[in-house]
Every structure is written in C-alpha cells, then in structure tokens.
N, C-alpha and C. Protein backbone atom coordinates (compact mmCIF):
# COMPACT_ATOMS: atom_id res chain seq x y z
N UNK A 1 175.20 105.27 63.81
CA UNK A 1 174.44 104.05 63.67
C UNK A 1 173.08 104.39 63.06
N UNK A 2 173.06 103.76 62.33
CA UNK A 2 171.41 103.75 61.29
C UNK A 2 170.25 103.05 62.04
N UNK A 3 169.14 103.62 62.31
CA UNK A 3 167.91 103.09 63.19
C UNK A 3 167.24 102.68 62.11
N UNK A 4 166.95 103.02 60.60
CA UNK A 4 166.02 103.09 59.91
C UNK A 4 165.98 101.10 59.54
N UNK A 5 164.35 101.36 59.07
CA UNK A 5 163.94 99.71 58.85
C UNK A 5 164.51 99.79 57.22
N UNK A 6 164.99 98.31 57.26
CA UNK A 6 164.90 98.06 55.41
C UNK A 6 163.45 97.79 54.79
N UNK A 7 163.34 98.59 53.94
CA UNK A 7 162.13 98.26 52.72
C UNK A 7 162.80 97.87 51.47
N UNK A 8 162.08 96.47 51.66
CA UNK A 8 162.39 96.20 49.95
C UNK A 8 161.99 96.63 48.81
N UNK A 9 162.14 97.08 48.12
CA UNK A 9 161.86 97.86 46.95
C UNK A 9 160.47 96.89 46.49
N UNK A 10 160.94 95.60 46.11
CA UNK A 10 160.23 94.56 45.24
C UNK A 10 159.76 92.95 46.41
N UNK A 11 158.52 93.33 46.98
CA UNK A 11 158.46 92.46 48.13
C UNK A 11 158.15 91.33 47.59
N UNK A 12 158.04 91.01 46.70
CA UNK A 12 157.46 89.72 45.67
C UNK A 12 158.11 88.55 44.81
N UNK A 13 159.55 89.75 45.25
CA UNK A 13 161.10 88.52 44.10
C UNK A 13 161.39 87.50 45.34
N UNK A 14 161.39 86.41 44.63
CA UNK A 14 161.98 84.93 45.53
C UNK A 14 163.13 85.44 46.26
N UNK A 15 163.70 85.46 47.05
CA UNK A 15 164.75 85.28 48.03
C UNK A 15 165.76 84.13 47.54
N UNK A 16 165.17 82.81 46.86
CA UNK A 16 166.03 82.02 46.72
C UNK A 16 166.19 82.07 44.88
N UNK A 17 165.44 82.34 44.45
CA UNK A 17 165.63 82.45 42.71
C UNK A 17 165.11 83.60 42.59
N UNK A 18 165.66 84.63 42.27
CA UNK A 18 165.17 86.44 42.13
C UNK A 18 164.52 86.17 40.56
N UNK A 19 164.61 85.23 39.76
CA UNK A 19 164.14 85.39 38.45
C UNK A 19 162.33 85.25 38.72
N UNK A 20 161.84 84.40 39.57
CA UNK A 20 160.90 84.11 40.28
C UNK A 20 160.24 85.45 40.75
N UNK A 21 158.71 85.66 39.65
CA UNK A 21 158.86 87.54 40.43
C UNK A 21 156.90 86.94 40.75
N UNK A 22 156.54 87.98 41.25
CA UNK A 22 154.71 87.85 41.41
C UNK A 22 154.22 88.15 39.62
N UNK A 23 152.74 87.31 39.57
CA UNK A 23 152.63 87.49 38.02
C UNK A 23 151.77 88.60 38.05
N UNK A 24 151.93 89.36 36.79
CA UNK A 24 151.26 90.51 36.56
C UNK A 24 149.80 90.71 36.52
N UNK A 25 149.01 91.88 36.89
CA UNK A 25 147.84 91.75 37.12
C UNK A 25 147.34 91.30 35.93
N UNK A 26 147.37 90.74 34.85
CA UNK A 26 146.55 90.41 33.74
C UNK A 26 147.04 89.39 33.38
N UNK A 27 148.02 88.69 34.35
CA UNK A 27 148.32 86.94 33.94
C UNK A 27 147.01 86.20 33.92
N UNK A 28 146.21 86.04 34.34
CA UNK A 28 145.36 85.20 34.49
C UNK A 28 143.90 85.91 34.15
N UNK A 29 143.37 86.05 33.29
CA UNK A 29 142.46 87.45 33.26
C UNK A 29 140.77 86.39 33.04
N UNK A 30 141.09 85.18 33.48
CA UNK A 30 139.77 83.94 33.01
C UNK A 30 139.39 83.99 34.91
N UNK A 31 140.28 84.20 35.38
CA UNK A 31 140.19 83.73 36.70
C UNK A 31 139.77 84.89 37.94
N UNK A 32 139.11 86.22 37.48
CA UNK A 32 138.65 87.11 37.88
C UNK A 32 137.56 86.83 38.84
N UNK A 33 137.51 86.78 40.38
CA UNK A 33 136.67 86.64 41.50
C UNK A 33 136.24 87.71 42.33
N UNK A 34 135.38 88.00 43.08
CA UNK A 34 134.55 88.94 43.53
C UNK A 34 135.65 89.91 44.64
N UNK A 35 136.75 89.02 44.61
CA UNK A 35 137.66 90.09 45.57
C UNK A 35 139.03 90.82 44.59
N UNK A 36 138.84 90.54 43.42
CA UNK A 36 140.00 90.93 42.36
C UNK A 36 140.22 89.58 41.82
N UNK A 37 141.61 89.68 41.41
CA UNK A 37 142.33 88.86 40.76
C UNK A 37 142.71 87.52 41.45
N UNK A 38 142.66 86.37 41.26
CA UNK A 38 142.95 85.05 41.43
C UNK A 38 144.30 85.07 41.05
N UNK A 39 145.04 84.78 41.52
CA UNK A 39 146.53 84.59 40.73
C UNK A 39 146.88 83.22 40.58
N UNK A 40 145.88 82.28 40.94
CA UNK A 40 146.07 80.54 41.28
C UNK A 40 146.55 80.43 39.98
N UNK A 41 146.94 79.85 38.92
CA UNK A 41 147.00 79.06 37.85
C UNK A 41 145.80 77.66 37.66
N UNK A 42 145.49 77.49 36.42
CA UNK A 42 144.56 76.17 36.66
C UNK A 42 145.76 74.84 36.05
N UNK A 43 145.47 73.82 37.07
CA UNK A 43 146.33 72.93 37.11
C UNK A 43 145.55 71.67 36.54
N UNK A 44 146.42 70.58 35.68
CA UNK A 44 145.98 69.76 35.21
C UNK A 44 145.71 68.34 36.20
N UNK A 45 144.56 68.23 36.49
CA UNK A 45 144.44 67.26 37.65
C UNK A 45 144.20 65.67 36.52
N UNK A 46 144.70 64.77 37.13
CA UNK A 46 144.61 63.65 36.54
C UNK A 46 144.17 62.20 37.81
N UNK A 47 143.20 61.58 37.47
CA UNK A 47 142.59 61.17 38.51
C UNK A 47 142.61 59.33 37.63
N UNK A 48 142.04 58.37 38.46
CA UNK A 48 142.10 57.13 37.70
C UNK A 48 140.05 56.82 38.38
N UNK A 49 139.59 56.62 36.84
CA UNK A 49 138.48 55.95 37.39
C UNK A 49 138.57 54.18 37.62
N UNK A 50 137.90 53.74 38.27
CA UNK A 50 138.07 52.13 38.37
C UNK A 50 136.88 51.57 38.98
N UNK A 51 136.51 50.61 38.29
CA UNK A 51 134.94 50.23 38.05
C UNK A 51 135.57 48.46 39.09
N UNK A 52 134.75 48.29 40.23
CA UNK A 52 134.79 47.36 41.30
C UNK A 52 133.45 46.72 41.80
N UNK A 53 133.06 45.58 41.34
CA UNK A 53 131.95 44.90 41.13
C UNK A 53 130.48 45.85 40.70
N UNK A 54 130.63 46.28 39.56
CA UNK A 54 129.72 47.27 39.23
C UNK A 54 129.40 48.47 39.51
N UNK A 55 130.49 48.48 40.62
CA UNK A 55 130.52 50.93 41.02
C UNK A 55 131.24 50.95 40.51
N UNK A 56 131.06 52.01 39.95
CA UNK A 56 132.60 52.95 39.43
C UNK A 56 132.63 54.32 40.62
N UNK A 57 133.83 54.34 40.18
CA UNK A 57 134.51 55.64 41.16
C UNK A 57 135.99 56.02 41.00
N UNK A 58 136.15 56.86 41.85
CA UNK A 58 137.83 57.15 42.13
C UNK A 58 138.35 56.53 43.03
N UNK A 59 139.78 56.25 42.02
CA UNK A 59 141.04 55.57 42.63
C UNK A 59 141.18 55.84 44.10
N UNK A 60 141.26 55.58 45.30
CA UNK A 60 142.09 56.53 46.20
C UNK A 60 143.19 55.95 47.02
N UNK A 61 143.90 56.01 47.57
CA UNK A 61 145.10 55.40 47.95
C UNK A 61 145.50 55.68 49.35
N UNK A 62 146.23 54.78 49.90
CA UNK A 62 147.03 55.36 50.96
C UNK A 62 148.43 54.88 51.52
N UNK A 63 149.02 54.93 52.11
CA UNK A 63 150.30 54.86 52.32
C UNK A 63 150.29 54.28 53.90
N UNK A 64 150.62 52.98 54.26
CA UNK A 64 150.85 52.69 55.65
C UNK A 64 151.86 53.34 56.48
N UNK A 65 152.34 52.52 57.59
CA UNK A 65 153.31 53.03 58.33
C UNK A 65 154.36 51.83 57.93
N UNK A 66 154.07 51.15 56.95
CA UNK A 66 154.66 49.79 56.50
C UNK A 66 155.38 50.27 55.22
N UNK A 67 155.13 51.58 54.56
CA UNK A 67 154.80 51.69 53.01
C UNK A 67 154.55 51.02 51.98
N UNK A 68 153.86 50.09 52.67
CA UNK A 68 152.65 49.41 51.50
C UNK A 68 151.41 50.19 51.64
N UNK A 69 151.28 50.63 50.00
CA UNK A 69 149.81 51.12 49.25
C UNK A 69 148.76 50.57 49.17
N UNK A 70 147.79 50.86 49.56
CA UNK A 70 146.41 50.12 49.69
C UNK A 70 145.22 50.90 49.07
N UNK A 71 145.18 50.34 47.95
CA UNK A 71 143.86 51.33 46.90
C UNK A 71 142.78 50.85 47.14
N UNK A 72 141.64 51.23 46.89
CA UNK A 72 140.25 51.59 47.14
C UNK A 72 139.51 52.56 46.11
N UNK A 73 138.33 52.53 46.39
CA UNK A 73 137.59 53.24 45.76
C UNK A 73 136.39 54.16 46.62
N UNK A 74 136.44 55.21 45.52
CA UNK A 74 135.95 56.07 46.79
C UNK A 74 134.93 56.76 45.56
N UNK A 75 133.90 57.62 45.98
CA UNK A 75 132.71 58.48 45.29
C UNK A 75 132.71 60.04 45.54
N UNK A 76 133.70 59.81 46.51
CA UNK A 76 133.94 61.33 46.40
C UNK A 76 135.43 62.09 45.64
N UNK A 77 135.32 63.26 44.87
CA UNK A 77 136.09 63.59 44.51
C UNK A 77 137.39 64.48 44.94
N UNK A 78 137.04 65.10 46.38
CA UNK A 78 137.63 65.45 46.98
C UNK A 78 138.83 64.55 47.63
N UNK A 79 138.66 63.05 47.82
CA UNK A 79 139.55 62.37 48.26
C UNK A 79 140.09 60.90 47.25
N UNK A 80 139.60 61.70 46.11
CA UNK A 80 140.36 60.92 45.32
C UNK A 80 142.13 60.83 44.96
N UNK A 81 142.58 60.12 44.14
CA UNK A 81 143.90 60.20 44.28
C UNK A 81 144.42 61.22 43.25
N UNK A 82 145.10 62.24 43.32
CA UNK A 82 145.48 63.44 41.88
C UNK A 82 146.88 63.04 41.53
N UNK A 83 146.73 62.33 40.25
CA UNK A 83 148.54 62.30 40.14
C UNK A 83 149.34 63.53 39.44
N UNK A 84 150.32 63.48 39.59
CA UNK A 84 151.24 64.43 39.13
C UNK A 84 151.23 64.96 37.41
N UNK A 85 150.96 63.80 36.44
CA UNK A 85 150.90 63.63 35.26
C UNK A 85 150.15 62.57 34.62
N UNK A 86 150.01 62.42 33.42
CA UNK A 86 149.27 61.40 32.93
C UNK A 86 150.20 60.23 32.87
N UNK A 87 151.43 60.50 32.27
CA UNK A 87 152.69 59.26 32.28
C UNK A 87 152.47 58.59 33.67
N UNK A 88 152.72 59.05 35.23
CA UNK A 88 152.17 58.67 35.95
C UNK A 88 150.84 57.67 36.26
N UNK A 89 149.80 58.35 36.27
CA UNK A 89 148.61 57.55 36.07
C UNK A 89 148.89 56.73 35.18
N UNK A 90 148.98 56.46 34.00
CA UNK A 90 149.29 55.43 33.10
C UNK A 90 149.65 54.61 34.45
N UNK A 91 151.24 54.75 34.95
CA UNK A 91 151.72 53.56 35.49
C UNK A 91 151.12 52.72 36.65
N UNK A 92 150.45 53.63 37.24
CA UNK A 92 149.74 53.07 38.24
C UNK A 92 148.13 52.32 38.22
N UNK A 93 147.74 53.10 36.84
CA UNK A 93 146.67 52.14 36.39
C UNK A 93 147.30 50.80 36.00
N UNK A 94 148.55 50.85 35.03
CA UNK A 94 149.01 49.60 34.92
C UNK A 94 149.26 48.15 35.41
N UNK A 95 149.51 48.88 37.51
CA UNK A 95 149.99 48.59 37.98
C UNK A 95 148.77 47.82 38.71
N UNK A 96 147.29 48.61 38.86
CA UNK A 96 146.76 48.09 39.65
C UNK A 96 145.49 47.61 38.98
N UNK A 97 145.58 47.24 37.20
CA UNK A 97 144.61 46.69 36.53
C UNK A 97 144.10 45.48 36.79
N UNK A 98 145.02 44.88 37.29
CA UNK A 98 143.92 43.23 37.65
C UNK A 98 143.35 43.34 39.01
N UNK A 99 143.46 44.46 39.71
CA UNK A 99 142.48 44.03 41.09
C UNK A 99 141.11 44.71 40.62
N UNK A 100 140.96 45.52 39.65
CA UNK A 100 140.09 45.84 39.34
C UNK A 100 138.94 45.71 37.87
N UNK A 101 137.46 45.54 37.27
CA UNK A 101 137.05 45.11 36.74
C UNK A 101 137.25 45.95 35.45
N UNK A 102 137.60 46.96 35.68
CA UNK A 102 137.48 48.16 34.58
C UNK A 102 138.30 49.83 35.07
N UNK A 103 139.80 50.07 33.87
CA UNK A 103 140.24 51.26 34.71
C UNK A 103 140.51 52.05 33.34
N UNK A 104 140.36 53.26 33.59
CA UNK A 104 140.19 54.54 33.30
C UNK A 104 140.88 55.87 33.33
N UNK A 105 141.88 56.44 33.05
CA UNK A 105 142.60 57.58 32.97
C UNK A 105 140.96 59.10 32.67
N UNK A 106 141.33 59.65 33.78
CA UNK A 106 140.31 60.79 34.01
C UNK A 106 141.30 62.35 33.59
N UNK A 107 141.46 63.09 32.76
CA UNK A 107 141.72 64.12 33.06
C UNK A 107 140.66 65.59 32.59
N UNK A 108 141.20 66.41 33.97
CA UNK A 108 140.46 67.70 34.02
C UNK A 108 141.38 69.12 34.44
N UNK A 109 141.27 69.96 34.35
CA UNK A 109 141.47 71.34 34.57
C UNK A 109 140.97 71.98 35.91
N UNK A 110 141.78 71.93 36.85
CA UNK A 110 141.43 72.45 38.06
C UNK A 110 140.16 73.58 38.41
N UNK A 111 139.30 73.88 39.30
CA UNK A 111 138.46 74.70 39.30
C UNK A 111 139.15 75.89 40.01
C-alpha cells in the first residue's frame, strides 16, 4: 500500500476544462502592483447615466422579493448598476427612458 501524498505536477489547470491554464507572468505587464503581478484582467464596465429633475447620476437597481425592478439614482459609483455589455445597457436604457429626463450609455475600463 502506497502512503505517499499526490502532487500535481500543474496546480493551476482547471479540473473541469484542463485547456483553462494560469496566465503567464507577462500576460498582463500594464497591471504591475507593489506585491508583483496583478493577474486581474481589465474589464469593460458599462454603467447608464440618467439625469432626474436636474441631478444626474447612476442608474442603480434592485430586484424585490416580488421580482419587480425598481431603478433609482444614485451618486455613488460603487453602487451603481454594471451591465454585462453595451447591447444590454442599450436595452435597459430603452426600457427605462420615459421615467427619466435625460439617459446616457457610460462606458469605462475597469481600475
């Protein structure tokens, strides 16, 4: 009987998709921080501005226990709403242009 532990050769390949490996130390070479390498990727954040009796701000949203959506506006960016894509945002600005005076497709590049 064998006591010995398994070591994986490659501790970094997905378990469920092996094509899926860790990215190489010079994938990201913009994103260099005081402890090494960042391996985050920068992600395309897409936000909706919407202007409501003369503030402007961010979209923000929420989801009941009803699942009816209830938008708002908010000044902070941290709790604004991030959609998935711009096709997205499109639809939901579409969707929620007459409650508001003035709307806006925001996009930025993650920090």
């Amino acid at each position: 009987m064998n006591n010995t532990a398994h070591i994986d050769p490659e501790p970094w390949v997905s378990r469920i998709n092996p094509q899926l490996r860790a990215p190489e130390p010079d994938a990201f070479p913009e994103r260099i921080g005081t402890h090494g390498v960042d391996y985050a990727p920068r992600v395309l954040e897409v936000r909706i501005l919407v202007t409501y009796k003369g503030e402007t701000g961010y979209l923000c949203s929420e989801t009941d226990i009803n699942l009816r959506t209830r938008y708002g506006v908010t000044f902070d960016k941290r709790r604004s709403t991030i959609h998935r894509n711009r096709a997205r945002a499109e639809r939901v600005a579409a969707k929620i242009a007459d409650r508001f005076e003035r709307v806006e497709i925001e996009q930025a590049l993650s920090a």
